[in-house]
N, C-alpha and C. Protein backbone atom coordinates (compact mmCIF):
# COMPACT_ATOMS: atom_id res chain seq x y z
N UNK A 1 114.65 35.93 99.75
CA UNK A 1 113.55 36.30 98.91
C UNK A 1 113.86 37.65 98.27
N UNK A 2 113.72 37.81 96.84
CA UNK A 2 113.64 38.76 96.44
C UNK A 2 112.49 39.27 95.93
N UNK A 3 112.14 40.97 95.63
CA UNK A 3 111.22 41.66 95.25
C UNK A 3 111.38 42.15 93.94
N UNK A 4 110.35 41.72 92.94
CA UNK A 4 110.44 42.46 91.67
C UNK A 4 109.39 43.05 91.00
N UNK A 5 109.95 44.25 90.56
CA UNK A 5 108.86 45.46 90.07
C UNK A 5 108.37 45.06 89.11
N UNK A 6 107.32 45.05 89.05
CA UNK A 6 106.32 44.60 87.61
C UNK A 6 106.01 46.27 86.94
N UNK A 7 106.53 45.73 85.42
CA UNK A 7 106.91 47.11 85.25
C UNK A 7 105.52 47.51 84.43
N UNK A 8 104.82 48.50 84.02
CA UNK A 8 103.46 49.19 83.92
C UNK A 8 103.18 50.28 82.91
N UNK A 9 104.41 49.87 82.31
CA UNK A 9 104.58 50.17 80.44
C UNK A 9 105.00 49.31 79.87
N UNK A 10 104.28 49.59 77.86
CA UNK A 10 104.94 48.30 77.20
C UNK A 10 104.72 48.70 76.07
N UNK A 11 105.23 48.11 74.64
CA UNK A 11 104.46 49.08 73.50
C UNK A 11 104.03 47.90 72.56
N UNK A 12 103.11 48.09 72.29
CA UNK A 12 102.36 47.46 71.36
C UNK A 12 102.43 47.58 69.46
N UNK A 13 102.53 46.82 68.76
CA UNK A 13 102.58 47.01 67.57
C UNK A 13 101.56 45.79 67.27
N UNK A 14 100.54 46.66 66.15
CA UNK A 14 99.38 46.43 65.46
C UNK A 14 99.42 47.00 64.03
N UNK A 15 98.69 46.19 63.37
CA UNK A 15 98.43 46.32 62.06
C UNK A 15 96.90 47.39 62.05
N UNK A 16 96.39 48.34 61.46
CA UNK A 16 95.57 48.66 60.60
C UNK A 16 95.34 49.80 59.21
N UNK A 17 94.50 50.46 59.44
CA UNK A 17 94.50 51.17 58.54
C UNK A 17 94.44 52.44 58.60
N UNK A 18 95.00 53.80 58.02
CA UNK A 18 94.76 54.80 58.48
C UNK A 18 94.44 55.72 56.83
N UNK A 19 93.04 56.52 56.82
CA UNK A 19 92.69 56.85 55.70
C UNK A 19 92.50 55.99 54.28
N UNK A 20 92.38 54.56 54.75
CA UNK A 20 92.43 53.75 53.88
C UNK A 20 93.64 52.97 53.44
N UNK A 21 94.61 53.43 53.76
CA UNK A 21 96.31 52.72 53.46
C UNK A 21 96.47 51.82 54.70
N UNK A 22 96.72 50.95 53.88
CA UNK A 22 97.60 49.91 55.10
C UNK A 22 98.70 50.56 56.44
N UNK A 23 98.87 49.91 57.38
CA UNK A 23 99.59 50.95 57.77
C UNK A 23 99.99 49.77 59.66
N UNK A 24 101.33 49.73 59.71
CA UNK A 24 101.48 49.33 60.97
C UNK A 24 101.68 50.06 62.24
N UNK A 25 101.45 50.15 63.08
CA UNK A 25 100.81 51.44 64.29
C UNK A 25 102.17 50.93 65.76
N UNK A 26 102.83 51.94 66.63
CA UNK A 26 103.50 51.53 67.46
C UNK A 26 103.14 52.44 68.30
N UNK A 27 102.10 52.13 69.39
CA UNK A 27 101.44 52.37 70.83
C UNK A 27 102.29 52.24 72.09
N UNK A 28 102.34 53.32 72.39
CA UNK A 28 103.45 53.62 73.95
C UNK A 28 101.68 53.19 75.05
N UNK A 29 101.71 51.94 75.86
CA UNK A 29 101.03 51.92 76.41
C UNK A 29 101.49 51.87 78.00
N UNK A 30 100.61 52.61 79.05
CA UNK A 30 101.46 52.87 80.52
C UNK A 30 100.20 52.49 81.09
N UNK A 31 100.23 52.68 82.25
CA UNK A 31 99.65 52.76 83.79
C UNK A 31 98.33 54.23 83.88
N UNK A 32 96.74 54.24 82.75
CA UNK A 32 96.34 54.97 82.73
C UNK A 32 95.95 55.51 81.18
N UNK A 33 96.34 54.71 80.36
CA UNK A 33 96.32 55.40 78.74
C UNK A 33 97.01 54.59 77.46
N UNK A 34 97.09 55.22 76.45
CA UNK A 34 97.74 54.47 75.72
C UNK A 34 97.59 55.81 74.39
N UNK A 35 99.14 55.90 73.60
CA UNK A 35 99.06 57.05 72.93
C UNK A 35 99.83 56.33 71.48
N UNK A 36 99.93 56.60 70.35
CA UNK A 36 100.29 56.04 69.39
C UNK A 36 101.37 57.46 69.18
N UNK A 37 102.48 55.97 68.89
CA UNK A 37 103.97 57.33 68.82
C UNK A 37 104.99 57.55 67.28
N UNK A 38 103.76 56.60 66.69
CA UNK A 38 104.40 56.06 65.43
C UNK A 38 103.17 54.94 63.93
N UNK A 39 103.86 55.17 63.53
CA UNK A 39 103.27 54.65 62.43
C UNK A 39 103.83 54.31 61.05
N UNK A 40 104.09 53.18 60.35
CA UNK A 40 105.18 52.67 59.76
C UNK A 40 104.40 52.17 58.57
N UNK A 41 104.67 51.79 57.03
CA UNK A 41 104.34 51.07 56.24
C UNK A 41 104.56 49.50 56.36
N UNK A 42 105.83 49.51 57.22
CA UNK A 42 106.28 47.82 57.34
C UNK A 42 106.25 47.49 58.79
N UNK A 43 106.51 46.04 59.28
CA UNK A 43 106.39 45.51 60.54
C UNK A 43 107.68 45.62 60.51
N UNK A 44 108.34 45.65 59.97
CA UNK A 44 110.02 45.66 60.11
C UNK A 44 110.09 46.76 60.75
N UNK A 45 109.70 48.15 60.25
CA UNK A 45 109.84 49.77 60.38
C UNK A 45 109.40 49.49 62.05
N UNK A 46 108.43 49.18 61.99
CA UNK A 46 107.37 49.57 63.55
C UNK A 46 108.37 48.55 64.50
N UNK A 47 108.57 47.82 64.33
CA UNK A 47 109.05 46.75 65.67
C UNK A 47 110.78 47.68 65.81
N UNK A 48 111.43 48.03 64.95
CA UNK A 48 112.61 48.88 65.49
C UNK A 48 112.22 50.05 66.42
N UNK A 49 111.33 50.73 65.40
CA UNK A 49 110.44 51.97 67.00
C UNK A 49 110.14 51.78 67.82
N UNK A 50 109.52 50.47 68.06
CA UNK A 50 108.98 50.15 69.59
C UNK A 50 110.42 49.43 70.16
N UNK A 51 111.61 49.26 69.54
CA UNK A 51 112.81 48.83 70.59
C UNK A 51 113.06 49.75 70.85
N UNK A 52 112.97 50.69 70.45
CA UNK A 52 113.63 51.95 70.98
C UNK A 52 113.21 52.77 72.25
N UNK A 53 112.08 52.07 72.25
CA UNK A 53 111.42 52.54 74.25
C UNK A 53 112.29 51.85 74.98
N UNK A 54 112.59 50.62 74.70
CA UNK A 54 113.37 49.65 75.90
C UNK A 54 112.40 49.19 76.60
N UNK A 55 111.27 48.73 76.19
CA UNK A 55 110.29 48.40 77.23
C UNK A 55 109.88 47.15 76.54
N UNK A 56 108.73 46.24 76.99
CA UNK A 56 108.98 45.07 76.55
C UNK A 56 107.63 45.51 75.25
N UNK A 57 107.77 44.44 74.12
CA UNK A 57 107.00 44.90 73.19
C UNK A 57 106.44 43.48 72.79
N UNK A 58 104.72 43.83 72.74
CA UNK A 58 103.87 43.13 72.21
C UNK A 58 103.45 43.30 70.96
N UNK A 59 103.44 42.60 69.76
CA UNK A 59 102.81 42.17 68.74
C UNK A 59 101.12 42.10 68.76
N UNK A 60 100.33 42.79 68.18
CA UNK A 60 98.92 42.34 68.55
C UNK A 60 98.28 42.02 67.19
């Protein structure tokens, strides 16, 4: 039997709006919070930022 760590970060990429401009959003979310580390014009832009945590990444 093995044991595996369920890991308790992940980053999220969402679409909205910021000051009225379109705008796609990349959220470092953990164990306690959730902080926005980025913010992109394209889904292309945002989904490379959130590989760059190495953590697993959700689309919302």
């Amino acid at each position: 039997m093995s044991v595996v760590a369920l890991r308790k970060e992940w980053v999220e990429v969402w679409f909205g709006r910021l000051d009225g401009s379109p705008r796609w959003f990349v959220e470092h979310c953990f164990d306690g919070g959730k902080m926005i580390v980025s913010d992109r014009a394209s889904e292309t832009e945002a989904i490379a930022d959130a590989r760059d945590f190495d953590l697993p990444v959700i689309r919302v």
